[in-house]
Protein backbone atom coordinates (compact mmCIF):
# COMPACT_ATOMS: atom_id res chain seq x y z
CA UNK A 1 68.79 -5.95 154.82
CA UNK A 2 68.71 -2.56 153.67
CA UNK A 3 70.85 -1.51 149.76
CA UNK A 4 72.71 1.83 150.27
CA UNK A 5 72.08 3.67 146.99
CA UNK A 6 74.77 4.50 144.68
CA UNK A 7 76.24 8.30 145.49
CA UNK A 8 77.06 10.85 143.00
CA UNK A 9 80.25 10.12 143.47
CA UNK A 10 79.94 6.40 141.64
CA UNK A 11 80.70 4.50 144.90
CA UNK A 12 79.40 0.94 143.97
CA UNK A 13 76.68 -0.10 146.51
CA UNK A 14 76.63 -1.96 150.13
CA UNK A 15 74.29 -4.18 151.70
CA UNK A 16 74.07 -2.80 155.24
CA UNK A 17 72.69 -5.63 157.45
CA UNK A 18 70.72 -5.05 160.49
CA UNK A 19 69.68 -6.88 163.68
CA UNK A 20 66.33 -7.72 161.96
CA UNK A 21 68.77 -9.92 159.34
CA UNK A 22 70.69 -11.56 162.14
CA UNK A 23 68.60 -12.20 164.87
CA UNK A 24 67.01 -15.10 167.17
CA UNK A 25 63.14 -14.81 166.97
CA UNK A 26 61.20 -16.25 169.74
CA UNK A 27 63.97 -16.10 172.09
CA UNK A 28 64.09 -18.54 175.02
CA UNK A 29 63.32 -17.10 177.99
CA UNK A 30 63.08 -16.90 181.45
CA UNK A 31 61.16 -14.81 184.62
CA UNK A 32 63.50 -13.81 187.67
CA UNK A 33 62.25 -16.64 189.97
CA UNK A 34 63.41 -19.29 187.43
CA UNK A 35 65.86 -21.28 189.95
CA UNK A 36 69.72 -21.26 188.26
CA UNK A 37 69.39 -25.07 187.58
CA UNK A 38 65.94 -24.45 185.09
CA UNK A 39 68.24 -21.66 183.85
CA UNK A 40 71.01 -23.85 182.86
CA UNK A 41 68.67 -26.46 181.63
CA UNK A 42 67.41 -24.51 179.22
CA UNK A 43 70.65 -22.98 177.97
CA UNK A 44 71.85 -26.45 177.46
CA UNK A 45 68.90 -27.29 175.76
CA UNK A 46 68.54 -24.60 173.32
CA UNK A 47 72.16 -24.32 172.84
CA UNK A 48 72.11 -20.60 174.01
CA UNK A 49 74.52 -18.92 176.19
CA UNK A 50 72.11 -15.79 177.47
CA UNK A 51 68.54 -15.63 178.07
CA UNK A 52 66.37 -12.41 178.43
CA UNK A 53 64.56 -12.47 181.64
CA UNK A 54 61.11 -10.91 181.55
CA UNK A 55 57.96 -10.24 183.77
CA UNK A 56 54.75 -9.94 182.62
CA UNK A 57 55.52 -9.86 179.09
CA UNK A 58 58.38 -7.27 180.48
CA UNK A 59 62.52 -7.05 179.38
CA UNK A 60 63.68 -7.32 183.10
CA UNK A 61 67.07 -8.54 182.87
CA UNK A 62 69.36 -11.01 180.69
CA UNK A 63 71.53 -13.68 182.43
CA UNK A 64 74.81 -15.64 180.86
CA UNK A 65 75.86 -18.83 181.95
CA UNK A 66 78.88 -16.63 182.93
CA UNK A 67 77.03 -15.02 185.36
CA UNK A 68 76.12 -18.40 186.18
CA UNK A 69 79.32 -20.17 186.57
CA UNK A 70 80.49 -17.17 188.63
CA UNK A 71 77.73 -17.47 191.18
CA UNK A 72 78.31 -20.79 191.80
CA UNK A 73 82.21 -21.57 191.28
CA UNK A 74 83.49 -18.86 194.03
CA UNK A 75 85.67 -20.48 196.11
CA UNK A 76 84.33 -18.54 198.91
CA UNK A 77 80.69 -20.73 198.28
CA UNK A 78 81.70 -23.63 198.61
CA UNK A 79 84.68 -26.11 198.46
CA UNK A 80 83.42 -29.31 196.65
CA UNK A 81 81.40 -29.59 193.30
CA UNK A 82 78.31 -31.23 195.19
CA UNK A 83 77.77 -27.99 197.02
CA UNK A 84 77.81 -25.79 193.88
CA UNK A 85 75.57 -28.08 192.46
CA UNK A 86 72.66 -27.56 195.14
CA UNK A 87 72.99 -23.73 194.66
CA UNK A 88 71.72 -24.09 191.28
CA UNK A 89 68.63 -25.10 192.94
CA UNK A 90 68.81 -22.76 195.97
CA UNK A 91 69.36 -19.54 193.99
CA UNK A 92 67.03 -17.83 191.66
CA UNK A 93 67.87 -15.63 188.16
CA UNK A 94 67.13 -12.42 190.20
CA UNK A 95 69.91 -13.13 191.98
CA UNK A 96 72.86 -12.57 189.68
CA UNK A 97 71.08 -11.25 186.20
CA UNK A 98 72.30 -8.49 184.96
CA UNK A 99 69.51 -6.10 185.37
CA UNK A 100 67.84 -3.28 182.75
CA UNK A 101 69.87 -4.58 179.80
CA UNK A 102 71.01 -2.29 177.11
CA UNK A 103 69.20 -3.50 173.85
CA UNK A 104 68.48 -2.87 170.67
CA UNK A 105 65.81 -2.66 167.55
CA UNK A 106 65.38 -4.71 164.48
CA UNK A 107 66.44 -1.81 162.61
CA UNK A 108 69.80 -1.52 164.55
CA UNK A 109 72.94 -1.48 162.13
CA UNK A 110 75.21 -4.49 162.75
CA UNK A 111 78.22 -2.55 162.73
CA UNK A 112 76.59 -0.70 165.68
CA UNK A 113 75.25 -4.14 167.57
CA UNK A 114 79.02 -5.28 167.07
CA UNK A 115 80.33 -2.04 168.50
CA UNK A 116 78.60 -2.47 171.54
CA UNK A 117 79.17 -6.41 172.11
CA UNK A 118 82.65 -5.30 171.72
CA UNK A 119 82.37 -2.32 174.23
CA UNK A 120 80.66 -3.77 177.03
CA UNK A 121 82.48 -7.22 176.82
CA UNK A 122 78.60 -8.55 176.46
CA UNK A 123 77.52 -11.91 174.72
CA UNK A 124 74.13 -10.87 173.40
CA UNK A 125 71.58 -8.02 173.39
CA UNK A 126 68.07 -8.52 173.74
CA UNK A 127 65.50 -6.80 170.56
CA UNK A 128 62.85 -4.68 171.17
CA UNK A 129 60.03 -3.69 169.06
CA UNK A 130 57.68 -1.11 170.41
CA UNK A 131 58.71 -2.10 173.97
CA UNK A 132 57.87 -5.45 173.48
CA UNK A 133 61.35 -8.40 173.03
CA UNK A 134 60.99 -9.54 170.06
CA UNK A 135 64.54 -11.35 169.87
CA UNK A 136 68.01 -11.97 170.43
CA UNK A 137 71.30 -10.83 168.60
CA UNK A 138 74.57 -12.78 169.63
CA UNK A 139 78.03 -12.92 169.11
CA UNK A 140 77.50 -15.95 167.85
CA UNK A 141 75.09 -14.70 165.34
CA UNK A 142 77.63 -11.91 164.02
CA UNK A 143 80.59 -14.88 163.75
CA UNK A 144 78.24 -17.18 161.78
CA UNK A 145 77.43 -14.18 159.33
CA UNK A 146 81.28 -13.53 159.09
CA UNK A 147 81.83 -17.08 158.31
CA UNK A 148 79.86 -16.56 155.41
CA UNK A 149 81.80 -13.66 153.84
């Protein structure tokens, strides 16, 4: 949380939070051969709706479990709910992830996480620190912090 100074025009101070304030550390992850059923057992578990995908200790991608449900609930898949099932197992993260995700630092401005939530119709933005994820930043997060106002 960073305390904008007082100007010399007497405007009375703001606290301007930042993704470092907000944020999911140790965020649950996954690699792009997770199969879509691990991926949704995790969600589910964690109570998390995205999950950065990385490599080797690398940001690869980030997948919803809108990316998810869309994969497996076409109508041109499959007709009955036991087929969609078994593509949860058949189909890996790689698959339908959304891949080189735009993200953010610590140090990123809320206003400016919101901004681009809001732009790009996205749930959550991975954080990275000196190329390294160090996080997560939600919509979710953002809502519970406006709860609090």
């Amino acid at each position: 949380m960073e305390v904008i100074s007082k100007n010399s025009a007497g405007i009375t101070p703001k606290i301007m939070l930042t993704v470092n304030d907000l944020m999911t550390i140790d965020a649950v992850t996954v690699t792009s051969c997770t199969t879509l059923r691990e991926a949704v057992v995790l969600m589910n578990k964690w109570d998390h709706r995205q999950l950065p995908v990385v490599e080797d200790g690398e940001l690869v991608g980030i997948i919803s479990n809108r990316d998810i449900r869309l994969a497996v609930n076409s109508p041109l898949i499959a007709d009955d709910s036991i087929a969609r099932i078994r593509l949860l197992d058949q189909h890996t993260v790689a698959e339908c992830m959304t891949r080189d995700p735009i993200t953010v630092t610590p140090a990123t401005p809320i206003n400016e996480v919101a901004g681009i939530l809001a732009l790009n119709k996205f749930g959550a933005l991975p954080v990275m620190e000196n190329g390294a994820l160090v996080g997560i930043i939600s919509v979710t997060d953002l809502l519970q912090q406006m709860a609090l106002l």
